[in-house]
N, C-alpha and C. Protein backbone atom coordinates (compact mmCIF):
# COMPACT_ATOMS: atom_id res chain seq x y z
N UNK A 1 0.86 -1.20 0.00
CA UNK A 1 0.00 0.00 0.00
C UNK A 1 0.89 1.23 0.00
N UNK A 2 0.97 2.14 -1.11
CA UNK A 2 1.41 3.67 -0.76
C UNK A 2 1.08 4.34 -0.30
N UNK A 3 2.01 4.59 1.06
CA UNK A 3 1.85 5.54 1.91
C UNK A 3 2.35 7.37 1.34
N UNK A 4 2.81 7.32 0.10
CA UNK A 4 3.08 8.68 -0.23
C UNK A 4 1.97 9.57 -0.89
N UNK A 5 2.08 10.92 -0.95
CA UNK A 5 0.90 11.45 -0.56
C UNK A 5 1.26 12.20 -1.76
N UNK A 6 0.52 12.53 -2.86
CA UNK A 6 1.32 13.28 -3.60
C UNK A 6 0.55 14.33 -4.12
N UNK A 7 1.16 15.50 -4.08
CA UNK A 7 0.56 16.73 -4.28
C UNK A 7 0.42 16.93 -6.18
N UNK A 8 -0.91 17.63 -6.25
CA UNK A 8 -0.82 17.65 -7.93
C UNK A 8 -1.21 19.11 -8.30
N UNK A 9 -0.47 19.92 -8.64
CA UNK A 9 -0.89 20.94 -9.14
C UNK A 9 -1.53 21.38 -10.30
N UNK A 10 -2.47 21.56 -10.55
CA UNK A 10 -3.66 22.02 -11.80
C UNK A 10 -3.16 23.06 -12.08
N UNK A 11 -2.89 23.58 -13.57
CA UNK A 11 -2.93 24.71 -14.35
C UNK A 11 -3.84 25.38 -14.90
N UNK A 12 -4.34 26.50 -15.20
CA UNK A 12 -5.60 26.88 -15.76
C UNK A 12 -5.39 27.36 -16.99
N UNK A 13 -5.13 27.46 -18.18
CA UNK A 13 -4.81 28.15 -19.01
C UNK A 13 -6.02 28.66 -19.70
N UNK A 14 -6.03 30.19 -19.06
CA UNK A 14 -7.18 30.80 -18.99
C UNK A 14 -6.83 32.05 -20.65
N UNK A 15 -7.80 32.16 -20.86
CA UNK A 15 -7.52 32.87 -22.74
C UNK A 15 -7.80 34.42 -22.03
N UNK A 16 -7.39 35.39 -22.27
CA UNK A 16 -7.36 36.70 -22.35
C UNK A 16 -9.11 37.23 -22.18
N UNK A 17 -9.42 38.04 -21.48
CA UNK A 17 -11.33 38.26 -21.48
C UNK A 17 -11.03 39.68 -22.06
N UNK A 18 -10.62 40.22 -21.75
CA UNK A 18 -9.82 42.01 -22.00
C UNK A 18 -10.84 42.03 -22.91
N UNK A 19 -11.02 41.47 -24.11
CA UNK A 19 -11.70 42.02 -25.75
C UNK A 19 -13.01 41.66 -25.68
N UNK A 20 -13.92 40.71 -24.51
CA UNK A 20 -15.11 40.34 -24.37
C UNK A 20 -15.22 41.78 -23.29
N UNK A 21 -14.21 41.92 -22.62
CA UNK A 21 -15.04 42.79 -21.40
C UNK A 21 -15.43 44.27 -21.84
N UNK A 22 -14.61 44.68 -22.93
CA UNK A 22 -14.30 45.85 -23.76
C UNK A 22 -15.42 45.60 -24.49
N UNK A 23 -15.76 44.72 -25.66
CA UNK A 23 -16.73 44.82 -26.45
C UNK A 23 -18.30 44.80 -25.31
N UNK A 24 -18.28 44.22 -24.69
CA UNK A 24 -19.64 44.25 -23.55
C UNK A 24 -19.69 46.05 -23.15
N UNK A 25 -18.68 46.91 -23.09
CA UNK A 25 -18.43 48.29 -22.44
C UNK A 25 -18.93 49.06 -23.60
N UNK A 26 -18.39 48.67 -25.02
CA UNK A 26 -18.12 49.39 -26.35
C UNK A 26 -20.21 49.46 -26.91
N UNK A 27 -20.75 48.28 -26.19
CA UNK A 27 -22.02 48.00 -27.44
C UNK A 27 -22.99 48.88 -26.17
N UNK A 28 -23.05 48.63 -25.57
CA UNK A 28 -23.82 49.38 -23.93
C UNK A 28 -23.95 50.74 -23.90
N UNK A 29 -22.63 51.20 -24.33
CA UNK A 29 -22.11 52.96 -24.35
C UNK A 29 -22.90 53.22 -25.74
N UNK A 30 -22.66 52.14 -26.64
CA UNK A 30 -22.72 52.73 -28.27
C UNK A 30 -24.59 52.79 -28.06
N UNK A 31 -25.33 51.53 -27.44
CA UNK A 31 -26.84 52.12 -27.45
C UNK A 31 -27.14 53.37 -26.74
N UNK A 32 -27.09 53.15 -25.67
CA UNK A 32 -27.38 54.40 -24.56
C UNK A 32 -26.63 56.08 -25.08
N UNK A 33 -25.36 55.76 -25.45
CA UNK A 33 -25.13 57.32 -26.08
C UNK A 33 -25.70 57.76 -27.23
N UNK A 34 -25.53 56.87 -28.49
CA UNK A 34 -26.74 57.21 -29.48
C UNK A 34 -27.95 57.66 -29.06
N UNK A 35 -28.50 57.28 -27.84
CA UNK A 35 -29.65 57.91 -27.48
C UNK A 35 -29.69 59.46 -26.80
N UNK A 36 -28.44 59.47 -26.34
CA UNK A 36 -28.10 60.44 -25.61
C UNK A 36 -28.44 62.19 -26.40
N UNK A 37 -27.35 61.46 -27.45
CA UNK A 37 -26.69 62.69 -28.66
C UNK A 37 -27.97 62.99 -29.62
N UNK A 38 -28.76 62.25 -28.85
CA UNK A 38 -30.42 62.53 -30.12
C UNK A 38 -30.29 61.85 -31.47
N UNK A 39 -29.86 60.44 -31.70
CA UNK A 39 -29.48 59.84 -32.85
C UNK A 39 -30.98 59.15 -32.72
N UNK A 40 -31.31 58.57 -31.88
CA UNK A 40 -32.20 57.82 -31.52
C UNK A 40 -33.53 57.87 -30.69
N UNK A 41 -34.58 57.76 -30.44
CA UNK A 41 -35.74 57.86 -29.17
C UNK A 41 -34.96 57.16 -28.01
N UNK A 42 -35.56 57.78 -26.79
CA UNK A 42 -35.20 58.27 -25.51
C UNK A 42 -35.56 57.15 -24.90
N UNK A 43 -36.41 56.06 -25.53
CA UNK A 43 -36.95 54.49 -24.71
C UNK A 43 -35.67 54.11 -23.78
N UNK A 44 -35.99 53.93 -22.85
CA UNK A 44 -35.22 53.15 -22.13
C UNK A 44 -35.24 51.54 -21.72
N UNK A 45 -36.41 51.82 -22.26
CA UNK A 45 -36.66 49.78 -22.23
C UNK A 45 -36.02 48.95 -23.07
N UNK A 46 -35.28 50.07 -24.00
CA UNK A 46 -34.72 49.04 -25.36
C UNK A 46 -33.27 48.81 -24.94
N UNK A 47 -32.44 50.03 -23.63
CA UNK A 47 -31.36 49.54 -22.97
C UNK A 47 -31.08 48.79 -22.26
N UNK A 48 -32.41 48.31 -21.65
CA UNK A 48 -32.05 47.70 -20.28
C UNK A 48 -31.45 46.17 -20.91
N UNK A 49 -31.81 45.28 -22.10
CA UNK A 49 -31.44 43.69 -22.39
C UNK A 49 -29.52 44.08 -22.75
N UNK A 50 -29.27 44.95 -23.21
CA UNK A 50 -27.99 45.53 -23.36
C UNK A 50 -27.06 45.95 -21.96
N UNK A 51 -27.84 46.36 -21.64
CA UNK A 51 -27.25 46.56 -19.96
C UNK A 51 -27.26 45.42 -19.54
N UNK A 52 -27.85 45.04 -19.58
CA UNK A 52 -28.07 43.37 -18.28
C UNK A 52 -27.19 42.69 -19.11
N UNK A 53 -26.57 42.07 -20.07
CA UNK A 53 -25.88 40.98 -20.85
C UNK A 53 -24.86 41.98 -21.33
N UNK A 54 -24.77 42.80 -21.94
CA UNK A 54 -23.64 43.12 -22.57
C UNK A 54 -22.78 43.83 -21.97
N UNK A 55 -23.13 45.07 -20.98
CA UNK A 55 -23.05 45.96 -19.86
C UNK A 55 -21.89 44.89 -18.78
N UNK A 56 -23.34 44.37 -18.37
CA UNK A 56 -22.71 43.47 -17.16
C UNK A 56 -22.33 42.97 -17.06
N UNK A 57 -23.09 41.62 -17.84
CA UNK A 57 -22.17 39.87 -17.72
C UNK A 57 -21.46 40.02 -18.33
N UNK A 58 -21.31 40.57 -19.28
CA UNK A 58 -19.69 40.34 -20.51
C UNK A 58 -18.85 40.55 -19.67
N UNK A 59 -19.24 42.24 -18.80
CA UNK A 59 -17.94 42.55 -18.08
C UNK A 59 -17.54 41.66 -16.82
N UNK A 60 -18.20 41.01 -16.20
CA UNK A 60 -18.47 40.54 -15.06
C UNK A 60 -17.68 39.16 -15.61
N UNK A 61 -17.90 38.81 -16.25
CA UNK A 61 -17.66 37.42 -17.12
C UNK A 61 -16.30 37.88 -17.30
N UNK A 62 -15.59 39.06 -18.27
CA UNK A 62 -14.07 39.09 -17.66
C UNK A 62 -13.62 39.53 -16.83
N UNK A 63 -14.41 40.22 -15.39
CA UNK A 63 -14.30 40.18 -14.54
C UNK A 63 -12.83 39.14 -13.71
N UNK A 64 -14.38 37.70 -13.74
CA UNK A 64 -13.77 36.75 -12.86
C UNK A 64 -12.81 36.09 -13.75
N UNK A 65 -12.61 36.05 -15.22
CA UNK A 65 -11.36 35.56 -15.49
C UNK A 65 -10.08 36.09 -15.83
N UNK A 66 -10.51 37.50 -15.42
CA UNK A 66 -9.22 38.29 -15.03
C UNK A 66 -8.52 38.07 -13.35
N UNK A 67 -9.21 37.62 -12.62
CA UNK A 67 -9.24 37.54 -11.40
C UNK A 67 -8.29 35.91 -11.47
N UNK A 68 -8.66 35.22 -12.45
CA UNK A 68 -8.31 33.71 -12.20
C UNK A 68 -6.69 34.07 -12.92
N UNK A 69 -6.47 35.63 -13.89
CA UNK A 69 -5.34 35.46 -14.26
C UNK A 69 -4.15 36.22 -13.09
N UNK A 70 -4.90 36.70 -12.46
CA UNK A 70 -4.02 37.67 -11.41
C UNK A 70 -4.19 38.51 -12.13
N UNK A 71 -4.61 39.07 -12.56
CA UNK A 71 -5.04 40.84 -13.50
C UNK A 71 -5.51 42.15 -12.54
N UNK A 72 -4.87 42.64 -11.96
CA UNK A 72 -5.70 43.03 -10.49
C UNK A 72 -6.33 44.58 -11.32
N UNK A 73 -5.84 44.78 -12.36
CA UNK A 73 -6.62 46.19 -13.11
C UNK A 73 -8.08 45.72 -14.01
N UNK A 74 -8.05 44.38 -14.66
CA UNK A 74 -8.95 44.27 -14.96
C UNK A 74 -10.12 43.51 -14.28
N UNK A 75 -9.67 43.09 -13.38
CA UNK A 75 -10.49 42.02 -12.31
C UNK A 75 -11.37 43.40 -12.09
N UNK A 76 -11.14 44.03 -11.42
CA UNK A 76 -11.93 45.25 -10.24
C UNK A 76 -12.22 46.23 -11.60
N UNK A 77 -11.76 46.25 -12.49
CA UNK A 77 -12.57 47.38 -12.82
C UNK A 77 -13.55 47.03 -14.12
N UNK A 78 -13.15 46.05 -14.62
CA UNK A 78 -14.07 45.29 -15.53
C UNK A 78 -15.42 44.41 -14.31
N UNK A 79 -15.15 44.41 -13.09
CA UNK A 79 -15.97 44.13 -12.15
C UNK A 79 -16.91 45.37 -11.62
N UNK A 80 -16.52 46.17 -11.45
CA UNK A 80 -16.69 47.26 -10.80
C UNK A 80 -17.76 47.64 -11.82
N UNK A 81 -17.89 48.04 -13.04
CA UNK A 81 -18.44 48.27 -14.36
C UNK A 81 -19.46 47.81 -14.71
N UNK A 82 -19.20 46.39 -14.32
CA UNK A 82 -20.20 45.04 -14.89
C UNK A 82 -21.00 45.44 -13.73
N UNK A 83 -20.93 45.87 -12.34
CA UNK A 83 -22.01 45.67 -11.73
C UNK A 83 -23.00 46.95 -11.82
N UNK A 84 -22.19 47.85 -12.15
CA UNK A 84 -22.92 49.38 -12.53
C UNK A 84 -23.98 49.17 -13.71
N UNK A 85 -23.65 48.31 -14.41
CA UNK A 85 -24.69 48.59 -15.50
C UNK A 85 -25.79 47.43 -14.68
N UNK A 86 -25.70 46.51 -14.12
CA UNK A 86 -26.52 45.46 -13.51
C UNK A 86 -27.51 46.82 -12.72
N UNK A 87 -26.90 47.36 -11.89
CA UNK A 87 -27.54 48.64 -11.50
C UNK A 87 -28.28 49.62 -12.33
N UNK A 88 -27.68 50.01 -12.90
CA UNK A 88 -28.67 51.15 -13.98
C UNK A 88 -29.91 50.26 -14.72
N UNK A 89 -29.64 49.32 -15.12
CA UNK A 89 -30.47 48.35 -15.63
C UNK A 89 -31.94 48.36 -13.98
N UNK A 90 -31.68 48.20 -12.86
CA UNK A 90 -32.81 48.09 -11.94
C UNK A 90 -32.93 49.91 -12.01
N UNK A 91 -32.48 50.78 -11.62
CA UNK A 91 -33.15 52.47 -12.10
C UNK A 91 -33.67 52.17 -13.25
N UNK A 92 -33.66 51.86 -13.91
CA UNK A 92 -34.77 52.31 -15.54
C UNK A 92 -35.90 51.40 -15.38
N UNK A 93 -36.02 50.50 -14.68
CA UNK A 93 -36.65 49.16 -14.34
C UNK A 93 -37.69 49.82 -13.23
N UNK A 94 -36.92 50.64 -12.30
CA UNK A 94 -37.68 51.37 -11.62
C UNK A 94 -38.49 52.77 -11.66
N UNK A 95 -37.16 53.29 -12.49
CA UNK A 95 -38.63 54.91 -13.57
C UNK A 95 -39.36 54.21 -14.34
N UNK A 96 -39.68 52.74 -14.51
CA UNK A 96 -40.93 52.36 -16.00
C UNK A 96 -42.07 52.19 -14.94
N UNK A 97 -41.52 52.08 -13.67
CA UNK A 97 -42.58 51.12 -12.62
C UNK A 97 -42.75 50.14 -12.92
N UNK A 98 -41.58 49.14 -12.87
CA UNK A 98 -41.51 47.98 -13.32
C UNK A 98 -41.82 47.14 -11.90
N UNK A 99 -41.72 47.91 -10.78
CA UNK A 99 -41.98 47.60 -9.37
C UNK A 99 -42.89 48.01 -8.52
N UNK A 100 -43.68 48.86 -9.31
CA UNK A 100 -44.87 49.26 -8.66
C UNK A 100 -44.95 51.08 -8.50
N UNK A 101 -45.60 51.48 -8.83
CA UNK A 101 -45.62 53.26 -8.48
C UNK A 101 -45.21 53.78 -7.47
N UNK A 102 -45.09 52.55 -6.05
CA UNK A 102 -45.00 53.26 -4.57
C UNK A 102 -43.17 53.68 -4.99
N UNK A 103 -42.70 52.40 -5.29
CA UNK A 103 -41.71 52.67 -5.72
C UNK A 103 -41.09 53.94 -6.72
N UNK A 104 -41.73 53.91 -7.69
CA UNK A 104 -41.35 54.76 -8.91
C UNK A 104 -41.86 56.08 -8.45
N UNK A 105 -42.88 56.03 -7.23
CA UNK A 105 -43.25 57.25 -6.99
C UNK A 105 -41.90 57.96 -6.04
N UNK A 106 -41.13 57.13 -5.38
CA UNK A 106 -40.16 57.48 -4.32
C UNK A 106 -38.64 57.82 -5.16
N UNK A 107 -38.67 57.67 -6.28
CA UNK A 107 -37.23 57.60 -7.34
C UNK A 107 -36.69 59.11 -6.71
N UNK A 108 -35.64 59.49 -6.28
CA UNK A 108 -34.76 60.61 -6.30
C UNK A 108 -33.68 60.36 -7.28
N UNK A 109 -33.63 61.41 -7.72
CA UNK A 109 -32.28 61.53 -8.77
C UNK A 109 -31.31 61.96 -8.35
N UNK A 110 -31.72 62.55 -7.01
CA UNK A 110 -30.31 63.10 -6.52
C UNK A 110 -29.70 62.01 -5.66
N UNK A 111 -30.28 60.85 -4.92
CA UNK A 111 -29.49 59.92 -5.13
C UNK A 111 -28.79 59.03 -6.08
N UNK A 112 -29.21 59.06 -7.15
CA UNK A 112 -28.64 58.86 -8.66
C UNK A 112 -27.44 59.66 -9.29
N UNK A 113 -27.86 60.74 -8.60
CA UNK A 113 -26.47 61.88 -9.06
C UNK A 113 -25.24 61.25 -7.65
N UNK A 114 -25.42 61.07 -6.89
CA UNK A 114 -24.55 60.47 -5.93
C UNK A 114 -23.83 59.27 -5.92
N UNK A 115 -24.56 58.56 -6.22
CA UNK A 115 -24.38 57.35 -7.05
C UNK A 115 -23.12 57.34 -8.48
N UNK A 116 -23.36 58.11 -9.01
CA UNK A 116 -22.44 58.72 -10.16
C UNK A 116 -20.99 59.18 -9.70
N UNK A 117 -21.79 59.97 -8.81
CA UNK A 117 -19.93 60.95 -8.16
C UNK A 117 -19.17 59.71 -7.25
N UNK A 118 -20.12 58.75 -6.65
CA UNK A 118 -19.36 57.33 -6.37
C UNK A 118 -18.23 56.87 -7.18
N UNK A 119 -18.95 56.43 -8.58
CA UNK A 119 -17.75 56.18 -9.23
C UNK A 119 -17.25 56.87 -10.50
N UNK A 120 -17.43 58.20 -10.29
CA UNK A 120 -16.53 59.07 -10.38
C UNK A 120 -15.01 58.91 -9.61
N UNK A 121 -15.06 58.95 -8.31
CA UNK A 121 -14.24 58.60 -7.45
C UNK A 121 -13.67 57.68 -7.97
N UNK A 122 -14.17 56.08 -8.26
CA UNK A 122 -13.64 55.34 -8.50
C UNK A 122 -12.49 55.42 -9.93
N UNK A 123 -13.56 55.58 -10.94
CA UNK A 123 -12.77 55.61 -12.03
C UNK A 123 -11.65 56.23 -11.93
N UNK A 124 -11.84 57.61 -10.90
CA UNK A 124 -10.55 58.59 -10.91
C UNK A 124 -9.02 57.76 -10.55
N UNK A 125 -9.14 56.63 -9.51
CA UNK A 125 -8.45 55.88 -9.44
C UNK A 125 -7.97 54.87 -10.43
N UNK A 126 -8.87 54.44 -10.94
CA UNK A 126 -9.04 53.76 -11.93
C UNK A 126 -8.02 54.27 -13.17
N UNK A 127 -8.25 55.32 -13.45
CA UNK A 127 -7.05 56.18 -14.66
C UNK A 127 -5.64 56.11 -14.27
N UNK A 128 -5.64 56.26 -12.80
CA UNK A 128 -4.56 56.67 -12.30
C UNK A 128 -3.84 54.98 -13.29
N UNK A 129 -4.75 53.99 -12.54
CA UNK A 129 -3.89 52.59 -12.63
C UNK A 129 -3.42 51.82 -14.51
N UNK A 130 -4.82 53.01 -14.67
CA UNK A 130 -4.56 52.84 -16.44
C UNK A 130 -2.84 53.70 -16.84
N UNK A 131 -2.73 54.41 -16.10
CA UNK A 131 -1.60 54.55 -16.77
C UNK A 131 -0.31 53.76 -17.08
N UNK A 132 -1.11 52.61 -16.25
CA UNK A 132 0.05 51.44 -16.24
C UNK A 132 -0.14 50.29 -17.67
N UNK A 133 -0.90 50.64 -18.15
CA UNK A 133 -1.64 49.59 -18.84
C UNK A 133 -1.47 49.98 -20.42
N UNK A 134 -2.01 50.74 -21.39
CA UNK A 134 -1.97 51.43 -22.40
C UNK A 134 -2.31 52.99 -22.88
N UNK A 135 -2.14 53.03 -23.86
CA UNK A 135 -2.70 54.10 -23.83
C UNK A 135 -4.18 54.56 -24.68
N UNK A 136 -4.68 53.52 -25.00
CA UNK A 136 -6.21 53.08 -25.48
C UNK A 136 -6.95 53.08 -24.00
N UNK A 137 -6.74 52.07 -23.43
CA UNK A 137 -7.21 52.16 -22.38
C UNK A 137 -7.06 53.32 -21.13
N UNK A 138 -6.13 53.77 -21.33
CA UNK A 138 -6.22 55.17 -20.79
C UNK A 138 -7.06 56.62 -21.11
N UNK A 139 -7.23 56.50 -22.20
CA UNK A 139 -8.19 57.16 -22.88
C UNK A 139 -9.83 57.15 -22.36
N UNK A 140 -10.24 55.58 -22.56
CA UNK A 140 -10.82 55.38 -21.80
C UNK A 140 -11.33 55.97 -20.75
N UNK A 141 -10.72 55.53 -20.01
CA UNK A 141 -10.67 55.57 -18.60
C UNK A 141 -11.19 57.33 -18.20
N UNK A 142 -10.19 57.96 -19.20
CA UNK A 142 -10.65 59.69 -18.78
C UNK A 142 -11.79 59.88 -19.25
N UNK A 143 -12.39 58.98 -20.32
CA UNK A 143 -13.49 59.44 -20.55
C UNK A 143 -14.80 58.95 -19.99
N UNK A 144 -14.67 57.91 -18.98
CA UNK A 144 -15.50 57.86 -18.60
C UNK A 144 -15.43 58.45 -16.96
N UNK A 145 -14.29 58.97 -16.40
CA UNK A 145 -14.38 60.39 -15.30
C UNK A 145 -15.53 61.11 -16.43
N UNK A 146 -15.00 61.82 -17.22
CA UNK A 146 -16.09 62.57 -18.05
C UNK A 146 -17.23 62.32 -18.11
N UNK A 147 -17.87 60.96 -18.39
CA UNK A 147 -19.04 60.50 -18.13
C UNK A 147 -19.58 61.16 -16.96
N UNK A 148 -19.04 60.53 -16.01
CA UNK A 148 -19.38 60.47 -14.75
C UNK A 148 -19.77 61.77 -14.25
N UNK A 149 -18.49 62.70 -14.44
CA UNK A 149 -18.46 63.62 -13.81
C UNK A 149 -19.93 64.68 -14.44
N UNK A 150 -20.19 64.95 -16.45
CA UNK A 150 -20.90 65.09 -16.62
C UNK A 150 -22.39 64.83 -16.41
N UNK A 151 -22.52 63.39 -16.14
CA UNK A 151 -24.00 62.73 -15.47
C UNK A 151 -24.38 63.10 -14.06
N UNK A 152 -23.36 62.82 -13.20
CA UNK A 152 -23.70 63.73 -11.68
C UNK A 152 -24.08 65.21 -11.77
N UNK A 153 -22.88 66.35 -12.44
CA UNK A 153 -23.15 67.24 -12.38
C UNK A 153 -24.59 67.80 -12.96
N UNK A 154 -24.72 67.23 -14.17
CA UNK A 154 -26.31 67.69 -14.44
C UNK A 154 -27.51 67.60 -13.89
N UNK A 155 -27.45 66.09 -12.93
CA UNK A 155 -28.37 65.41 -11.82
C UNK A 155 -28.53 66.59 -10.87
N UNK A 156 -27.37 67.12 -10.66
CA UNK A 156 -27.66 68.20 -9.62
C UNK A 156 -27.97 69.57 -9.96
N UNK A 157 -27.82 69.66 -11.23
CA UNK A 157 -28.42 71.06 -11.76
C UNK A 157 -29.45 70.85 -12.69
N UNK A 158 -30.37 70.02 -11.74
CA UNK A 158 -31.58 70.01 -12.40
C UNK A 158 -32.17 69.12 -14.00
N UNK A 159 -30.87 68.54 -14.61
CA UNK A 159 -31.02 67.71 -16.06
C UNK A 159 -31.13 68.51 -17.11
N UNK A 160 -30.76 67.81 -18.03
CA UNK A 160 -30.50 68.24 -19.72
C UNK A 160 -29.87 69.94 -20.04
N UNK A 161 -28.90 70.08 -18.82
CA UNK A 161 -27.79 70.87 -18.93
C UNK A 161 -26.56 70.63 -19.93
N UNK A 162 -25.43 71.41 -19.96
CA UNK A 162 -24.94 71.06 -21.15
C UNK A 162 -23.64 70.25 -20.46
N UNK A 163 -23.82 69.67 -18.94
CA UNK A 163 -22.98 68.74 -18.47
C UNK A 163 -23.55 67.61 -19.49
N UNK A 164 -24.78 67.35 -19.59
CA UNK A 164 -25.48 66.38 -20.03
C UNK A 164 -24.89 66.00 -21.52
N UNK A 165 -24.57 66.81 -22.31
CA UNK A 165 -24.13 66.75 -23.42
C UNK A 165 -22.61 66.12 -23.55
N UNK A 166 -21.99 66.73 -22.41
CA UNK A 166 -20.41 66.33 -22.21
C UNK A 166 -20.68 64.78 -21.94
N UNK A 167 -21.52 64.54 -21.09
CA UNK A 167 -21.66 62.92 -20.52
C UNK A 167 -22.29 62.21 -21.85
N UNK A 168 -22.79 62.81 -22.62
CA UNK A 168 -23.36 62.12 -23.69
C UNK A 168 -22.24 61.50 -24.78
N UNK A 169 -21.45 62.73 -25.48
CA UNK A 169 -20.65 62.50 -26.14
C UNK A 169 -18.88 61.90 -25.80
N UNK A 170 -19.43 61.82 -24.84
CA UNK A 170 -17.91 61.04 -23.90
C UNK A 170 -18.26 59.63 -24.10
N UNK A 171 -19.39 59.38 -23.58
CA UNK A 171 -19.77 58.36 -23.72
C UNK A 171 -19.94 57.74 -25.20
N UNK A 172 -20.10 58.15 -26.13
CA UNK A 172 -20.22 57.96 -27.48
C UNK A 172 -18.95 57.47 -27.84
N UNK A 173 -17.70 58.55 -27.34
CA UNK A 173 -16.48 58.39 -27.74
C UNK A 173 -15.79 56.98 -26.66
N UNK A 174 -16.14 56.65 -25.73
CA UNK A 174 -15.79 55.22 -25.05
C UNK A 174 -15.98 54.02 -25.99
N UNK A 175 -17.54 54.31 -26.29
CA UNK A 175 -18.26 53.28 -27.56
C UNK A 175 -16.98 52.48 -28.07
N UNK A 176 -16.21 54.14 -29.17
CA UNK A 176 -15.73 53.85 -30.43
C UNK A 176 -14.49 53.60 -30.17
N UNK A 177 -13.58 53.48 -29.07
CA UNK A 177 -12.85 53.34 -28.35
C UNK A 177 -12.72 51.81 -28.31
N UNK A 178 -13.53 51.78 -27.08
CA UNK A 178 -13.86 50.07 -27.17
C UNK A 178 -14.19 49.48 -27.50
N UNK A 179 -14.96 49.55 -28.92
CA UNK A 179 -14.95 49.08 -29.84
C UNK A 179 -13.59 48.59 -30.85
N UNK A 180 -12.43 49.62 -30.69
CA UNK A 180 -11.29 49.60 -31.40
C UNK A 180 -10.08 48.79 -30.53
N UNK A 181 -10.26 48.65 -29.22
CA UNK A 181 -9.61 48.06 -28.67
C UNK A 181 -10.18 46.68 -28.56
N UNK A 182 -11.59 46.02 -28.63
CA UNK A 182 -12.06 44.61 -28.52
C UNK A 182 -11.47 44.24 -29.72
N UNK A 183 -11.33 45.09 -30.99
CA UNK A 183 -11.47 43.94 -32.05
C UNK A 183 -9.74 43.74 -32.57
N UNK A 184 -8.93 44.75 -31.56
CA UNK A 184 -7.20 45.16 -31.12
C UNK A 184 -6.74 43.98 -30.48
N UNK A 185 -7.71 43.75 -29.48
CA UNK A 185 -6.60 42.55 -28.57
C UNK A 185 -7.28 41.13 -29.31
N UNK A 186 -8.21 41.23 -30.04
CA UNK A 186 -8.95 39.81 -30.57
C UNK A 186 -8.03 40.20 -31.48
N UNK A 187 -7.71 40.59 -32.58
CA UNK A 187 -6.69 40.13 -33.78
C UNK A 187 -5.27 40.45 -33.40
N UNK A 188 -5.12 41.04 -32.50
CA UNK A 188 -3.53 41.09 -31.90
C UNK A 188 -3.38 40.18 -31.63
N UNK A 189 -4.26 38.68 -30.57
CA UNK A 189 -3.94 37.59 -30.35
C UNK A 189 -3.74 36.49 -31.15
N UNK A 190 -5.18 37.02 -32.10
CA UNK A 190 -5.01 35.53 -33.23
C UNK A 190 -4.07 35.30 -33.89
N UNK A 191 -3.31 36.74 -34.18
CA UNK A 191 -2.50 37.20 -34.97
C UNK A 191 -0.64 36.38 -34.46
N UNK A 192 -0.76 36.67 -33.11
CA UNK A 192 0.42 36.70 -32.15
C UNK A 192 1.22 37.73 -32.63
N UNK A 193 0.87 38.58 -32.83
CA UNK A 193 1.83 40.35 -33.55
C UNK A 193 1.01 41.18 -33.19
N UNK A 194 1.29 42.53 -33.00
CA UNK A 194 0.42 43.80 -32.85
C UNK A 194 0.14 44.29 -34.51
N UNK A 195 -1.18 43.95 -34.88
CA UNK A 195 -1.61 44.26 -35.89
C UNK A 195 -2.13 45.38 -35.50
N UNK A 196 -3.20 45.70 -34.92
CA UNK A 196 -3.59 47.37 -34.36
C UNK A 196 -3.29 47.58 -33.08
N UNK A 197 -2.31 48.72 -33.37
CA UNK A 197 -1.62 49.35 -31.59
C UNK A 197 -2.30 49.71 -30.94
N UNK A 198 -2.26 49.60 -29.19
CA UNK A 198 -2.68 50.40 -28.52
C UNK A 198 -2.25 51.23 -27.87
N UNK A 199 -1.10 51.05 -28.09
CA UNK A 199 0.05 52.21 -27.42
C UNK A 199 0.66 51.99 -25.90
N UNK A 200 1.97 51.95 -26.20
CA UNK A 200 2.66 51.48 -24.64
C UNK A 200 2.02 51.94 -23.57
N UNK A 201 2.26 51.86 -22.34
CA UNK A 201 1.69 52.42 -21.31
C UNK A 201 2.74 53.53 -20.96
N UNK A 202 1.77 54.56 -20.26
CA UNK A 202 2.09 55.68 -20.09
C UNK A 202 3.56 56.06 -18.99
N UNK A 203 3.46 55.24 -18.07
CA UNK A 203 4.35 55.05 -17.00
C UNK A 203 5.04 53.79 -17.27
């Protein structure tokens, strides 16, 4: 009978999420800002299946397999992201009175504008760490402080100020962004060469 005990270590060879979590960021921004910039009607019911799956789980989804790679920039903030839109997705759910009027009757926006300057905060950190990373993704990153900062500030001055416009078209420009970086690290990989740059990191 063997008495030796033998330890087995499992490998994970986990594939890159970066270009799923980006394209989930890129299609979310690209509905909701088109609506923003007046390309489109103002429905919000047509964001919320985009928010909930593309918004969230995509990001959430490279979330945790950034987390399984040791990725500590994309774990938390492709996490952080994914759960914000899971969120905005229940506010629009809740201005339709998707929960009842007592509810929809109690909606403050100025907790919504607070909510915003939350991760405002965050992202602000968030840039800082992008500077470690590229410079696509750094871009990013300032533009959605911009978001942010534009969506709070208008919340508090009452709506459809011309913060509102800044948060609109920031957001437009994340879209096309992450859009250019999902389809960057998907053919940079297939490729094994940098076919479209994203530019060294800043630091």
């Amino acid at each position: 009978m063997e008495n030796e005990v033998r330890k087995v270590e499992m490998s994970e060879n986990v594939a890159d999420p970066t270009g799923l979590g980006l394209l989930g960021l890129a299609v979310v921004c690209f509905v909701v800002s088109t609506s923003r910039v007046g390309w489109s009607g103002p429905t919000t019911s047509v964001f919320i299946p985009w928010a909930v799956l593309l918004g969230s789980l995509a990001q959430l989804m490279a979330s945790y397999f950034d987390f399984k790679r040791n990725n500590a920039f994309g774990s938390v903030v492709f996490g952080a992201y994914g759960l914000f839109w899971s969120a905005m997705a229940g506010v629009w759910l809740i201005q339709m009175g998707a929960f009842g009027p007592e509810i929809q009757k109690g909606f403050d926006v100025t907790q919504l504008a607070f909510a915003f300057v939350g991760f405002l905060i965050f992202s602000i950190f968030g840039t800082i760490a992008s500077l470690k990373t590229n410079k696509v993704v750094f871009a990013i990153m300032v533009l959605i402080c911009l978001l942010f900062f534009g969506l709070s500030t208008d919340l508090f001055l009452g709506g459809r100020t011309g913060f509102f416009a800044l948060a609109a078209w920031s957001e437009l420009f994340i879209s096309l962004l992450g859009f250019y970086s999902s389809g960057a690290v998907l053919v940079n990989k297939v490729f094994g060469k940098t076919v479209f740059p994203m530019g060294k990191s800043i630091l």
